[in-house]
Protein backbone atom coordinates (compact mmCIF):
# COMPACT_ATOMS: atom_id res chain seq x y z
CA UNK A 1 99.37 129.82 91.10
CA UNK A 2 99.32 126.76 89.50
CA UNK A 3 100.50 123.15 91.33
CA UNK A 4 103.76 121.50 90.25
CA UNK A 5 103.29 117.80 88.24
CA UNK A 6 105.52 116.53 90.90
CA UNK A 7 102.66 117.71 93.73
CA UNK A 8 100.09 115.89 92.25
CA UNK A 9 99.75 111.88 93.31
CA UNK A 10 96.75 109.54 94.44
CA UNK A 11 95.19 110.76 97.26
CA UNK A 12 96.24 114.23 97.39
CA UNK A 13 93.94 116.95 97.30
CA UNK A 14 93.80 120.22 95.99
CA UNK A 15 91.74 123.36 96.21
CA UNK A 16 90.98 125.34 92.83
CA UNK A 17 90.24 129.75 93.22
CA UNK A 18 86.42 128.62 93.98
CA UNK A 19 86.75 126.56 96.72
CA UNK A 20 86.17 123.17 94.95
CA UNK A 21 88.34 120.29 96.34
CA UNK A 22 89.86 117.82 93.85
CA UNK A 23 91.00 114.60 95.45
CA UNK A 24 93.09 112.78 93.01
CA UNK A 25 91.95 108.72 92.98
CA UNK A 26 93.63 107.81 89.30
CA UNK A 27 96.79 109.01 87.40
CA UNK A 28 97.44 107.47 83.72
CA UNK A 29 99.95 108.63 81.04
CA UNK A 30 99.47 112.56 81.96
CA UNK A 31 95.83 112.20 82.69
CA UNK A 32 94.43 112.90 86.01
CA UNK A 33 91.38 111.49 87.38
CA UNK A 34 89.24 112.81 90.26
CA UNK A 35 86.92 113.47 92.64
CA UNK A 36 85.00 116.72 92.69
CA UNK A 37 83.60 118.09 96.49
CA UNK A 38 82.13 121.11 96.23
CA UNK A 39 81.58 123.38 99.57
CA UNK A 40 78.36 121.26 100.65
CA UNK A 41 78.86 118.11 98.29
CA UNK A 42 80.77 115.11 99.47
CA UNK A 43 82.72 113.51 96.65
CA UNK A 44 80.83 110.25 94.71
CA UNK A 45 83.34 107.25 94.82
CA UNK A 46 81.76 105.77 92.08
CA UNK A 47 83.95 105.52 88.78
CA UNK A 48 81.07 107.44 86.55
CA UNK A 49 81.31 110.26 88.78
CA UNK A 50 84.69 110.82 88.10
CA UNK A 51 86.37 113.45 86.33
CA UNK A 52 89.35 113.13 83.85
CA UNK A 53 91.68 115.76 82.88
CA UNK A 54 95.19 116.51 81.62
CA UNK A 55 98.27 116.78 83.98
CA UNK A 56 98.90 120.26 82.80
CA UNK A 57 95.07 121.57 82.94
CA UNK A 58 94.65 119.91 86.51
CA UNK A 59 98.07 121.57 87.83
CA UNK A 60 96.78 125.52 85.93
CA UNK A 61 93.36 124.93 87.60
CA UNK A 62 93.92 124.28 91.38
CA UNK A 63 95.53 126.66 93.49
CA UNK A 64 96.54 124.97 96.33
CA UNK A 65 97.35 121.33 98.36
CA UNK A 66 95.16 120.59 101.11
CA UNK A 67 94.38 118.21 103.82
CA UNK A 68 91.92 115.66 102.79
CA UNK A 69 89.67 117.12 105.93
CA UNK A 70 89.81 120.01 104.52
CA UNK A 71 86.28 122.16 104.34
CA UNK A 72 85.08 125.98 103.50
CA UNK A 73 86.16 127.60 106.39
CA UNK A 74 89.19 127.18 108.32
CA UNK A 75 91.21 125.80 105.53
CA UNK A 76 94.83 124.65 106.11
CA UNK A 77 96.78 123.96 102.93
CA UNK A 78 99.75 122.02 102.92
């Protein structure tokens, strides 16, 4: 189920259906910006690695808020 617009702000993160965690570090006039952290894969902080996307594909594409600790196993969304 997708995220509501209103959900998504600087800082949060969100799992998508593969267990990929998004952390959102830019919003601009409905584009999102962020971080990618895959199961084993700490997200890069540097501005090349990020990703850009619209509002509405980044809320249809995650499935879930989580904590910004959040890992594989043991998950705990929000």
């Amino acid at each position: 189920m997708p995220v509501s617009y209103g959900s998504i702000a600087i800082g949060k993160c969100f799992a998508t259906p593969t267990n990929d965690v998004r952390q959102v570090v830019g919003l601009d006039r409905g584009s999102v910006s962020y971080v990618l952290r895959g199961k084993l894969a700490f997200p890069s902080w540097d501005r090349t690695a990020w990703q850009i996307t619209s509002q509405d594909a980044f809320a249809s594409e995650v499935s879930a808020e989580v904590d910004a600790d959040w890992r594989s196993t043991g998950a705990t969304t929000l």
